[in-house]
N, C-alpha and C. Protein backbone atom coordinates (compact mmCIF):
# COMPACT_ATOMS: atom_id res chain seq x y z
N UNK A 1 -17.12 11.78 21.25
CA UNK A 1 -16.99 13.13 20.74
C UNK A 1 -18.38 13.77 20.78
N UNK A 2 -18.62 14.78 21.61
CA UNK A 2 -20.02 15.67 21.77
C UNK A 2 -19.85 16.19 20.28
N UNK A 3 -19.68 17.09 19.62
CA UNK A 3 -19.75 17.39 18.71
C UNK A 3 -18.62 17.68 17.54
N UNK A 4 -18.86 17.16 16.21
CA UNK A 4 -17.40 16.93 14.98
C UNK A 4 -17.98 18.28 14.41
N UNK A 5 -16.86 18.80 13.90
CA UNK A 5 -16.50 20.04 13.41
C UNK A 5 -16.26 19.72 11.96
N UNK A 6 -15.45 18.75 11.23
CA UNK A 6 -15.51 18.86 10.26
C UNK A 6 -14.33 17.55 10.08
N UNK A 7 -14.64 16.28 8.80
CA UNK A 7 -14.09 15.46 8.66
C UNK A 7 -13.00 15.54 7.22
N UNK A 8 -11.93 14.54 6.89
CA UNK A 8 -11.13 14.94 6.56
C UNK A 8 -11.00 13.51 5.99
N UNK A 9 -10.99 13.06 4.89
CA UNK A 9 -10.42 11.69 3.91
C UNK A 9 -9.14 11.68 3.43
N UNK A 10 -8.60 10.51 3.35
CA UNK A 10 -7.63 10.09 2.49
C UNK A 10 -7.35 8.59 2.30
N UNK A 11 -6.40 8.42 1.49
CA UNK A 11 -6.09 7.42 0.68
C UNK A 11 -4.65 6.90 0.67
N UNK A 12 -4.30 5.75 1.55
CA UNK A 12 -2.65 5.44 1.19
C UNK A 12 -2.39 4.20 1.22
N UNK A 13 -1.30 3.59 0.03
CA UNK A 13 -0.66 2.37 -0.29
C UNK A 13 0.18 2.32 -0.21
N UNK A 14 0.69 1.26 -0.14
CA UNK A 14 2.05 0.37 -0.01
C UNK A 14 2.15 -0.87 -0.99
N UNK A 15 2.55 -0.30 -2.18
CA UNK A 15 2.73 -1.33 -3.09
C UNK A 15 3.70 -2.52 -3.56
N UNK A 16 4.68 -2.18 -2.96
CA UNK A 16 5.51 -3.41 -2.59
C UNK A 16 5.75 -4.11 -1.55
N UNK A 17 5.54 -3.39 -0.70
CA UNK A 17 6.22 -3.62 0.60
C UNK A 17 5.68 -4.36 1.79
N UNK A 18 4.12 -4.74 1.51
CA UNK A 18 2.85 -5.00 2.01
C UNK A 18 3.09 -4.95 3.53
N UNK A 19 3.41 -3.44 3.67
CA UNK A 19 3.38 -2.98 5.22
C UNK A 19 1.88 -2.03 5.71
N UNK A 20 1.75 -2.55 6.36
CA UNK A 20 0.27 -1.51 6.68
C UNK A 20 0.38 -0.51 7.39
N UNK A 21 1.34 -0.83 7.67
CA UNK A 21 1.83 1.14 8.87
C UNK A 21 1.95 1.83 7.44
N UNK A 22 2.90 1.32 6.71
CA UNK A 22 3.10 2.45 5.51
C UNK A 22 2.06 2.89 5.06
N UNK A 23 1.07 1.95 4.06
CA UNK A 23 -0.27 2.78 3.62
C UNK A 23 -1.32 3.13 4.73
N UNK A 24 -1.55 2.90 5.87
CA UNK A 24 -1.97 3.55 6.99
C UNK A 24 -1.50 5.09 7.44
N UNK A 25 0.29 4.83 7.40
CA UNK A 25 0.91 6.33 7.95
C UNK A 25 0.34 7.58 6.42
N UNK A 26 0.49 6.63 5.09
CA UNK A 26 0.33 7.73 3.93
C UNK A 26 -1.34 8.53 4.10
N UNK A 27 -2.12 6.76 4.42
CA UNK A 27 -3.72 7.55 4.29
C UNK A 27 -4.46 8.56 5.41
N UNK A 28 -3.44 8.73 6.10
CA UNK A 28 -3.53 9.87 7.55
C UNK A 28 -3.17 11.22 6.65
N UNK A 29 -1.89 11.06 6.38
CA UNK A 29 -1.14 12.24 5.53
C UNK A 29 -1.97 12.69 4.83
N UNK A 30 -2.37 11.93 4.18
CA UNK A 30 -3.64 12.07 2.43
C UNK A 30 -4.52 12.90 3.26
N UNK A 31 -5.28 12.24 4.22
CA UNK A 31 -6.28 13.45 4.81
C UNK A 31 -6.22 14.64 4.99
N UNK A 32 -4.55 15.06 5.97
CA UNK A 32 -4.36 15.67 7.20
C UNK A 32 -3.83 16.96 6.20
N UNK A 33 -3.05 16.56 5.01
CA UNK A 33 -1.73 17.35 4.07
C UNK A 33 -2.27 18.84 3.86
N UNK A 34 -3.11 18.88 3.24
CA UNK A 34 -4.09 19.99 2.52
C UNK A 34 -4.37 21.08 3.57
N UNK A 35 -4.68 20.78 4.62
CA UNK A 35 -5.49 21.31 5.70
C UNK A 35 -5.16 22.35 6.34
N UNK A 36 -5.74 23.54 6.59
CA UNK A 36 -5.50 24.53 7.28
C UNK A 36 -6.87 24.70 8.55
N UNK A 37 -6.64 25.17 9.65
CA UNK A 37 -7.30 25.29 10.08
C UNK A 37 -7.33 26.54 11.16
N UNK A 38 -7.75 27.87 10.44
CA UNK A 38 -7.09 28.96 11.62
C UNK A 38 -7.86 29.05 12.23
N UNK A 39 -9.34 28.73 11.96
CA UNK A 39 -10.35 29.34 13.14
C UNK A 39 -11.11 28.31 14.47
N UNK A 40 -9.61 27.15 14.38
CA UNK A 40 -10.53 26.33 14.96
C UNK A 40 -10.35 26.36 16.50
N UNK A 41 -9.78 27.03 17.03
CA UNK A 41 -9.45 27.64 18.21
C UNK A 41 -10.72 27.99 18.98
N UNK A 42 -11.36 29.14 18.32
CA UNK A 42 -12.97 29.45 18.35
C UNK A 42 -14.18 28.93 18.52
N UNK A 43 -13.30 27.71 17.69
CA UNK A 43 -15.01 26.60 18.04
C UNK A 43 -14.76 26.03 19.08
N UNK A 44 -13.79 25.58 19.95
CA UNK A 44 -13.05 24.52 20.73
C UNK A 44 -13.64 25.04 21.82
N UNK A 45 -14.01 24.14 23.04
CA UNK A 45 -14.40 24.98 24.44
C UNK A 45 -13.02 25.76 24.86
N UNK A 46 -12.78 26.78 25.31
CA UNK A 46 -11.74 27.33 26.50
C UNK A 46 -10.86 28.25 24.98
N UNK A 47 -11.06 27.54 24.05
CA UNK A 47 -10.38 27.53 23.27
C UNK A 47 -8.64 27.13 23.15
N UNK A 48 -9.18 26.00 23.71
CA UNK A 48 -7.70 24.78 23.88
C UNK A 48 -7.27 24.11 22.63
N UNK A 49 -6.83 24.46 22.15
CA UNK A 49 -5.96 23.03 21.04
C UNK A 49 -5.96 21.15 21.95
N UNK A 50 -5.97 21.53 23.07
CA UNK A 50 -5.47 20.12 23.95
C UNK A 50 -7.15 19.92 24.24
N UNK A 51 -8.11 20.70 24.07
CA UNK A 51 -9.73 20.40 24.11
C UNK A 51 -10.03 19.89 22.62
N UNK A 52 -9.31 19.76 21.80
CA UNK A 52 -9.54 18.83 20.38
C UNK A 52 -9.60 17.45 20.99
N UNK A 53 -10.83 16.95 20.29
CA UNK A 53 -10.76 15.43 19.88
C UNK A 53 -10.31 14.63 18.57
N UNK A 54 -9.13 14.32 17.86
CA UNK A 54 -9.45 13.68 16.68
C UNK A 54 -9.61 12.12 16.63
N UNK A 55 -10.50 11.96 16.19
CA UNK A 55 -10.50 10.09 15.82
C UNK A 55 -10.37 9.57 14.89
N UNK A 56 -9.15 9.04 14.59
CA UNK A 56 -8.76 8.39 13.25
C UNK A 56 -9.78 6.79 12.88
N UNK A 57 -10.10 6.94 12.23
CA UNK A 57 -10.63 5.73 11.35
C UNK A 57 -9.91 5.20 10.29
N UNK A 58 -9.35 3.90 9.88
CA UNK A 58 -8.44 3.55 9.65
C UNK A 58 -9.57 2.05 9.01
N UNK A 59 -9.78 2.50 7.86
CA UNK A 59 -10.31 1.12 7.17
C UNK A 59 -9.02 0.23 6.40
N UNK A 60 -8.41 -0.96 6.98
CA UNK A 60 -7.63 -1.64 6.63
C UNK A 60 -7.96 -3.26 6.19
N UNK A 61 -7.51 -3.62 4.80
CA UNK A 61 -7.36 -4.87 4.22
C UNK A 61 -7.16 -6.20 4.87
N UNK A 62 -6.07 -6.10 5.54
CA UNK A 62 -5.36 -7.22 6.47
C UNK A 62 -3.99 -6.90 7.30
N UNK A 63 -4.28 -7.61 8.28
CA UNK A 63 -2.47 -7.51 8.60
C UNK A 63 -3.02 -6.39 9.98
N UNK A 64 -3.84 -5.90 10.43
CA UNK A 64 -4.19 -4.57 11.24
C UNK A 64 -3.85 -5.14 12.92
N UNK A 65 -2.87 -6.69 12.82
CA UNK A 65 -2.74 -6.24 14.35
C UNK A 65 -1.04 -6.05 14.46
N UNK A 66 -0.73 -5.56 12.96
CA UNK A 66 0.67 -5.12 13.08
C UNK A 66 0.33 -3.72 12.73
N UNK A 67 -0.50 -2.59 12.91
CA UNK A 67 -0.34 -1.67 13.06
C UNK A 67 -0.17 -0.97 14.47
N UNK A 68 1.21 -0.02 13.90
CA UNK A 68 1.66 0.77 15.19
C UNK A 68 1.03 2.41 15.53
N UNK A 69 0.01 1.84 16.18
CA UNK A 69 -0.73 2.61 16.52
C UNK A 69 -0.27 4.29 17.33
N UNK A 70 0.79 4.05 17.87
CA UNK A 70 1.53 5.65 18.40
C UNK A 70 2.36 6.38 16.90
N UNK A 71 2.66 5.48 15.82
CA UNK A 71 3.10 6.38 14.70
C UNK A 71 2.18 6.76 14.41
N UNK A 72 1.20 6.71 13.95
CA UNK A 72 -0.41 7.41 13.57
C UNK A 72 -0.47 8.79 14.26
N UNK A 73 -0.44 8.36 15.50
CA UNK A 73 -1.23 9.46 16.52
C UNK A 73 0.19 10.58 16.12
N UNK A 74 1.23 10.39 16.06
CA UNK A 74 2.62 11.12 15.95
C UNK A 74 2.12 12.27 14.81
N UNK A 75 1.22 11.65 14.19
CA UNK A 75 1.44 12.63 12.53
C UNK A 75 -0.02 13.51 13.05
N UNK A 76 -0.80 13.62 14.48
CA UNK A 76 -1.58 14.40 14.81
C UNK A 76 -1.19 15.07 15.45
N UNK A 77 -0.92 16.53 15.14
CA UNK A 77 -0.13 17.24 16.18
C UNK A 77 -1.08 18.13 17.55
N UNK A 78 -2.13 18.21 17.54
CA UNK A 78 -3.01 18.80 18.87
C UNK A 78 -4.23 17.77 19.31
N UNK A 79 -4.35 17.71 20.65
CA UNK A 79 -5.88 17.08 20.96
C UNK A 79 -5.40 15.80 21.24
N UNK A 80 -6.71 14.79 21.68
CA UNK A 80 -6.66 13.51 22.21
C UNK A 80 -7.09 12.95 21.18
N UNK A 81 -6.12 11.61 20.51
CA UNK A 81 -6.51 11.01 19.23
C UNK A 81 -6.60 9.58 19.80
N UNK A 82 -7.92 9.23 19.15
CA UNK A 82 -7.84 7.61 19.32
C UNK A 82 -7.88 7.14 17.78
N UNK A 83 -7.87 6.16 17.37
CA UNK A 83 -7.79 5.52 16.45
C UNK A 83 -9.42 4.49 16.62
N UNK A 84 -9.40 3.75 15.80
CA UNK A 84 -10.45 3.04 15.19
C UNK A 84 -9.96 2.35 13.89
N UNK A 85 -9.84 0.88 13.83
CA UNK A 85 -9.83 0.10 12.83
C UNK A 85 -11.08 -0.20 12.34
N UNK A 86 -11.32 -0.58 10.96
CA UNK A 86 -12.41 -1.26 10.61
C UNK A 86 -11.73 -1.90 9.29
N UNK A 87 -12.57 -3.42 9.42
CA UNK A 87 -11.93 -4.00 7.79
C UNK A 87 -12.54 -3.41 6.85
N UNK A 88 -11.95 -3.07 5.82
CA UNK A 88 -12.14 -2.22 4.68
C UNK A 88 -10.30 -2.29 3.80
N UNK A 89 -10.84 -1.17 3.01
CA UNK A 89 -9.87 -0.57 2.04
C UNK A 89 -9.39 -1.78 1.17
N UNK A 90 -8.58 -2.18 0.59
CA UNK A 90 -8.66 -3.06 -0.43
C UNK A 90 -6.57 -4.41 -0.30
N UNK A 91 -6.60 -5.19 -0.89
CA UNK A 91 -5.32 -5.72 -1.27
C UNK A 91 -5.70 -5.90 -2.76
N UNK A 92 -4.83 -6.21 -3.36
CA UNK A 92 -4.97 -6.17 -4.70
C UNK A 92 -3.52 -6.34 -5.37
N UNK A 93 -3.59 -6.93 -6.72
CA UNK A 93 -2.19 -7.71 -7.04
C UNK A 93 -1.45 -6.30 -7.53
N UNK A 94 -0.29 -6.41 -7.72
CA UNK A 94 0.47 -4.99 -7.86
C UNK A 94 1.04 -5.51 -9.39
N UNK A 95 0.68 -6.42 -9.75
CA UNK A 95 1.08 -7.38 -11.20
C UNK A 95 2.66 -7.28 -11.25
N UNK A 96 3.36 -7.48 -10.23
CA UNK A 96 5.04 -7.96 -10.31
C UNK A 96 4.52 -9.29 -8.66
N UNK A 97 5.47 -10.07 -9.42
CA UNK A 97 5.59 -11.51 -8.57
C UNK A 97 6.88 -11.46 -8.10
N UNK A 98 7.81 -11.04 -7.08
CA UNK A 98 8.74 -11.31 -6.58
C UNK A 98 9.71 -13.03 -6.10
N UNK A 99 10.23 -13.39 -7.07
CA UNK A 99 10.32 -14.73 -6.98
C UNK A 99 11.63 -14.93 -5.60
N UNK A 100 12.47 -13.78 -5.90
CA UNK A 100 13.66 -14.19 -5.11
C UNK A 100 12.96 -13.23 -3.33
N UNK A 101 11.96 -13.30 -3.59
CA UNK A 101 11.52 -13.03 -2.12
C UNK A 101 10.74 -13.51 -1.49
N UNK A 102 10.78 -14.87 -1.06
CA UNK A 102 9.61 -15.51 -0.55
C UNK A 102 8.74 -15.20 0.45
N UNK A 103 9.08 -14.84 1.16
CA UNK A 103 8.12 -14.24 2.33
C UNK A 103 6.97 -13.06 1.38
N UNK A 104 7.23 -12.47 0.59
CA UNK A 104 6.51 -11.49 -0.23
C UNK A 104 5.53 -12.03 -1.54
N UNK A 105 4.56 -11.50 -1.63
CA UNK A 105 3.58 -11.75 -2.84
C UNK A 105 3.27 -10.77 -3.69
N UNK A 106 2.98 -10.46 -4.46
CA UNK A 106 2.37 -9.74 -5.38
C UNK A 106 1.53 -8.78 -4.85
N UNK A 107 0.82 -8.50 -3.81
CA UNK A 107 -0.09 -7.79 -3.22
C UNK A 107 -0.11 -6.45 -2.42
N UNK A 108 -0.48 -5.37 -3.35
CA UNK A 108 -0.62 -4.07 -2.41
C UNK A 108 -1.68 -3.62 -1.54
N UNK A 109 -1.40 -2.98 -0.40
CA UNK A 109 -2.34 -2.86 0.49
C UNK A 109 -2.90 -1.14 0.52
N UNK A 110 -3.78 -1.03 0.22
CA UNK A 110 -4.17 0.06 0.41
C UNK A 110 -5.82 1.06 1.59
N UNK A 111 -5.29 1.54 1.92
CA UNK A 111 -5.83 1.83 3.26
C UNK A 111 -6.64 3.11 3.17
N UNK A 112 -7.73 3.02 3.37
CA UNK A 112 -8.53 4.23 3.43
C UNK A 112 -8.39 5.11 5.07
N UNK A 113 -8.16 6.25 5.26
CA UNK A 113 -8.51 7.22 6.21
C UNK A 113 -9.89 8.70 6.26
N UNK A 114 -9.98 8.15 7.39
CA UNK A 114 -11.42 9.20 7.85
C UNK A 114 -10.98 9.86 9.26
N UNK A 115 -10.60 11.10 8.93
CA UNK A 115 -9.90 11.81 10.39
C UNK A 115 -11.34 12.64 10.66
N UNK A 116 -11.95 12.62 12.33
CA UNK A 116 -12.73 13.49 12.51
C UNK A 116 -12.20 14.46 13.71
N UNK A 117 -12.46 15.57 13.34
CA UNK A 117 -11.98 16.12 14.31
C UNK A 117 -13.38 17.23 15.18
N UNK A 118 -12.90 17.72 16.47
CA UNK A 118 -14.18 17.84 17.13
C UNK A 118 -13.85 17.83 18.57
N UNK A 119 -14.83 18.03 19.56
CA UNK A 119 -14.69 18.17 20.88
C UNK A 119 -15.32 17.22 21.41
């Protein structure tokens, strides 16, 4: 990316379910939700929407080679998005023990997002 225009945080969990697409797909949302952006047309060369770069950063706990990386990009609607993992963001006990579910533990995953967007 020659030059970022302006970055964008969020925050998403999955507290039962210890799926990482889920608190991955929420901590995109968390960033992206709020956001308006009318003048960004202006800054863009040609003034293309499809001349956007966004790069998701995606600090995740564990589990990150079961993330599905084209649902992510789905919830970016203009520009060329790549993604970026890094270990980060946290697991942590959700204090309920699921006994009649063995495959499952106690543990929520929660996922930090850093959307940059830019040319």
């Amino acid at each position: 990316m020659e030059k970022i225009l302006f970055i964008e945080t969020g925050t998403g969990l999955d507290v039962h379910g210890q799926d990482v697409n889920v608190a991955a797909y929420r901590s995109v949302r968390d960033a992206i939700h709020y956001n308006s952006m009318p003048g960004i047309r202006s800054m863009l060369p040609d003034g293309d929407l499809n001349n956007m770069k966004v790069n998701v950063k995606l600090a995740i706990p564990q589990g990150s080679e079961q993330l599905e990386y084209n649902k992510i990009k789905e919830l970016i609607p203009y520009g060329h998005v790549t993604i970026e993992v890094v270990t980060g963001g946290m697991a942590t006990t959700s204090g309920i023990f699921l006994e009649d579910q063995q495959d499952k533990n106690d543990l929520m995953y929660i996922v930090n997002a850093a959307v940059e967007v830019g040319y």
